[in-house]
Protein backbone atom coordinates (compact mmCIF):
# COMPACT_ATOMS: atom_id res chain seq x y z
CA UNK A 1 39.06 198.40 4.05
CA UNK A 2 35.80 198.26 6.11
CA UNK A 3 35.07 195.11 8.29
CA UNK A 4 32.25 193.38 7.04
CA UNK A 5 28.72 194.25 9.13
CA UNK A 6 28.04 192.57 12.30
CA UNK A 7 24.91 190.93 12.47
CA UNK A 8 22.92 192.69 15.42
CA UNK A 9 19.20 191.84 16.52
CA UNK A 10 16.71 193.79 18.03
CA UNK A 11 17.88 193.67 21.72
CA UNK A 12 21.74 194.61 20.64
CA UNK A 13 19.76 197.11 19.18
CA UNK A 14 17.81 197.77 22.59
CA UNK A 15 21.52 197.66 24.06
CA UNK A 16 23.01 200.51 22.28
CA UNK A 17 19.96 202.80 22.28
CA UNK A 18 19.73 202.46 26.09
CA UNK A 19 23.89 202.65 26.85
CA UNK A 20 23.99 205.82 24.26
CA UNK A 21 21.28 207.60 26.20
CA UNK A 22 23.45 206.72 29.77
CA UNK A 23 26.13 204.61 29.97
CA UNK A 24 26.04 204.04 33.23
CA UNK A 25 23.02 202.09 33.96
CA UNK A 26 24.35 198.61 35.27
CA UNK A 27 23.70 195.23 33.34
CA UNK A 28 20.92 194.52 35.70
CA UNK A 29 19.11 197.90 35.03
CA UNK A 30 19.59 197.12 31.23
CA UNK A 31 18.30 193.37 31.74
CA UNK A 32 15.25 194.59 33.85
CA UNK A 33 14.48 197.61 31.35
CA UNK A 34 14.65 195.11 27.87
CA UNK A 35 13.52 192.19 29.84
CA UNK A 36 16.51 189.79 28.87
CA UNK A 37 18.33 187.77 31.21
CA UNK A 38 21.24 189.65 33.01
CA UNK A 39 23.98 186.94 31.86
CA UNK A 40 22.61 187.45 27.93
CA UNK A 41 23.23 191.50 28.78
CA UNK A 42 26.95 190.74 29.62
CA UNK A 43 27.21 188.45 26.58
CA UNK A 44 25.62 190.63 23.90
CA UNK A 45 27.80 194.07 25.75
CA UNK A 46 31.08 192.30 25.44
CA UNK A 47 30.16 191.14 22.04
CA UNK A 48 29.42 194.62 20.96
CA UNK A 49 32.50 195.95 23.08
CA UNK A 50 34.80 192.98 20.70
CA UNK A 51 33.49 193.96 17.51
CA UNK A 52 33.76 197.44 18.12
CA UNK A 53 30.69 198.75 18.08
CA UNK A 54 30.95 199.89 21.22
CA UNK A 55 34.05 202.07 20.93
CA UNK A 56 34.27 203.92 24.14
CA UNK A 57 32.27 205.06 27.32
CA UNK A 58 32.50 208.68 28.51
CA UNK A 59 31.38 211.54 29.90
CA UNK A 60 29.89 214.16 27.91
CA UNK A 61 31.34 217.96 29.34
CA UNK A 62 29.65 221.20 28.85
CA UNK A 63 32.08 223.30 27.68
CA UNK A 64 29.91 226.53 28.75
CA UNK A 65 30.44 225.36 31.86
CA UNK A 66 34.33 224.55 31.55
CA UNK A 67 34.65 228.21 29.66
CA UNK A 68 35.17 226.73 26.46
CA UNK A 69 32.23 228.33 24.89
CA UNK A 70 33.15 229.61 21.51
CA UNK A 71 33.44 226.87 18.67
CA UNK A 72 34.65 227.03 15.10
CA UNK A 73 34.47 225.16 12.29
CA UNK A 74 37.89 225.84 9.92
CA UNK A 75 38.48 225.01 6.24
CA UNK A 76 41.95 224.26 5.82
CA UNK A 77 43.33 223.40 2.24
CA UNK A 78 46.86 221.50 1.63
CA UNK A 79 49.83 222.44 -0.56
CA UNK A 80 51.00 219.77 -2.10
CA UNK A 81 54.77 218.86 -2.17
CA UNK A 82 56.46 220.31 -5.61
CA UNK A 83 59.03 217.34 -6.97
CA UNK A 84 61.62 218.03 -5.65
CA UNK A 85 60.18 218.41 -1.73
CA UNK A 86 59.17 215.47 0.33
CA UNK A 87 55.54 214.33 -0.09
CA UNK A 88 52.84 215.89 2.12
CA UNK A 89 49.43 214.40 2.08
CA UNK A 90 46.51 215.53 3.14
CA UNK A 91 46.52 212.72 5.76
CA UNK A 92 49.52 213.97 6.99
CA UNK A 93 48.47 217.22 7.84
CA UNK A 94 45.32 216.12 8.97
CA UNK A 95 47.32 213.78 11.62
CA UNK A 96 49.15 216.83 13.08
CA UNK A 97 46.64 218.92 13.11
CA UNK A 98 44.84 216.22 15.44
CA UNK A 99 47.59 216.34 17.95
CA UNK A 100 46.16 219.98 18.98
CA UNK A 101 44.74 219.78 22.36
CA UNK A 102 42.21 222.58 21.26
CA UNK A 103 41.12 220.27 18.31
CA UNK A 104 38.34 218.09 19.00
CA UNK A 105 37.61 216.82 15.62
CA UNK A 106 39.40 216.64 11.70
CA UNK A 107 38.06 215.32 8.69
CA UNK A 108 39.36 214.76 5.73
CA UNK A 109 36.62 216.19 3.11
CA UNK A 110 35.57 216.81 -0.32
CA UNK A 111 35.48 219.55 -2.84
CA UNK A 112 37.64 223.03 -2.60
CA UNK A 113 38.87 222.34 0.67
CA UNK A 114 40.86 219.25 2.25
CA UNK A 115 40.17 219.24 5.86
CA UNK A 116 37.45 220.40 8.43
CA UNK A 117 38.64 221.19 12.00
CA UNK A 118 36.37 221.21 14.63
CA UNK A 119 37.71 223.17 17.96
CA UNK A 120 36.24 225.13 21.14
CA UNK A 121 38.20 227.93 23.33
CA UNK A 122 37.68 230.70 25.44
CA UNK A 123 36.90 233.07 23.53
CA UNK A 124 36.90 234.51 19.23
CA UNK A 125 40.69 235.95 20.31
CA UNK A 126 41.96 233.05 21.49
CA UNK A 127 40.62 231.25 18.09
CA UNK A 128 42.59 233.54 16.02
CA UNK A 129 45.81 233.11 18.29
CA UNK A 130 45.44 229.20 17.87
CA UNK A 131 44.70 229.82 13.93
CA UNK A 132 47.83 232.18 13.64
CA UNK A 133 50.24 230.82 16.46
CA UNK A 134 49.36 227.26 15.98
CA UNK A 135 47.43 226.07 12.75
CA UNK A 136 49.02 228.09 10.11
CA UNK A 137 52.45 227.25 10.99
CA UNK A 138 51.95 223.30 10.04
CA UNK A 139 54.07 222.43 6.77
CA UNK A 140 51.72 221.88 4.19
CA UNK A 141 48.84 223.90 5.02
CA UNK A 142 48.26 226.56 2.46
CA UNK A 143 45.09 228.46 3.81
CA UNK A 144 42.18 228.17 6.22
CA UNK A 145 38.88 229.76 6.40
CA UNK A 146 37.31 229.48 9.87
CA UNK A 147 33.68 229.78 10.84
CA UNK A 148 32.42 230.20 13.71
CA UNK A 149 29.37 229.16 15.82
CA UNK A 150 26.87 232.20 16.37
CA UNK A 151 24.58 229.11 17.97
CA UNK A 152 24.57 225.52 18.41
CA UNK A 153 20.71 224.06 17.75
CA UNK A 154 21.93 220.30 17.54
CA UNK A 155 25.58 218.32 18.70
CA UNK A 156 25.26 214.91 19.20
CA UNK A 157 27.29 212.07 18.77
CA UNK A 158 24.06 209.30 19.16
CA UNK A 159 23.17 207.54 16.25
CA UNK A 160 20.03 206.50 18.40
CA UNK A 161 18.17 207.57 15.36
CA UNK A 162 20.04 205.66 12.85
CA UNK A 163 19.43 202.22 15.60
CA UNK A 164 15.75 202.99 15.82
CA UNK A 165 15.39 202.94 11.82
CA UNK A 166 17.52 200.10 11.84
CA UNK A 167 15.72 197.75 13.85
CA UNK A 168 12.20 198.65 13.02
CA UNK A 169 12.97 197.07 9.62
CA UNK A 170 14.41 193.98 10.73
């Protein structure tokens, strides 16, 4: 179950939008930039920061840079336990495939397949060696279909858009 919405105003608003585009600017950059008092910027962060909202703070890698250029996108379907094996759910294979270093993301999806896997290597070889070494040896996964990235046009993880069409209807 969801927690219910928090009730955010425009400068919370102003808040996120400006910590998701750097979040290092100070509290006193952030007060002179929305033109709040600096003690209401400390207030409204750690109210964010409680609730939630504000998750994390990190640093954003290239992995071009860290040779971790290749990404792929895999399909991976579950087989279900038969009666008389031990249950395996989707959510369990999902959890162990997130325990993969080489993972960086894993959904739990709709439609003919269970679960998307996001993950980045060195190279297309050593994607297949994590698909057959690694990935297809996890009980309960019955077969995977991997994609993978000729080019990347957008990767984000702002939802500066989302804020901005938020709080120019409040």
């Amino acid at each position: 179950m969801t927690a219910p919405a928090v009730k955010l105003d425009e400068k919370d608003h102003a808040i996120l939008l400006l910590i998701q585009e750097n979040s290092k600017l100070t509290a006193n950059q952030i007060a002179k930039k929305i033109n709040i008092p600096l003690t209401t910027v400390f207030a409204k962060i750690k109210r964010l920061e409680d609730h939630g909202i504000i998750k994390q703070y990190r640093a954003i890698l290239d992995p071009q840079k860290l040779n971790l250029g290749t990404t792929a996108f895999i399909l991976a379907s579950v087989s279900y336990s038969k009666n008389d094996e031990p249950q395996i759910t989707q959510r369990d294979v999902a959890e162990e495939i997130a325990q993969l270093p080489e993972v960086q993301e894993v959904h739990i999806i709709t439609g003919n397949w269970d679960l998307l896997v996001k993950l980045r290597a060195e190279n297309v070889e050593a994607i297949g060696k994590f698909v057959v070494d690694k990935l297809r040896r996890i009980k309960g996964l019955d077969k995977t279909l991997t994609c993978m990235v000729f080019e990347t046009i957008k990767e984000s993880t702002s939802l500066h858009q989302q804020l901005k069409q938020d709080y120019s209807h409040s």
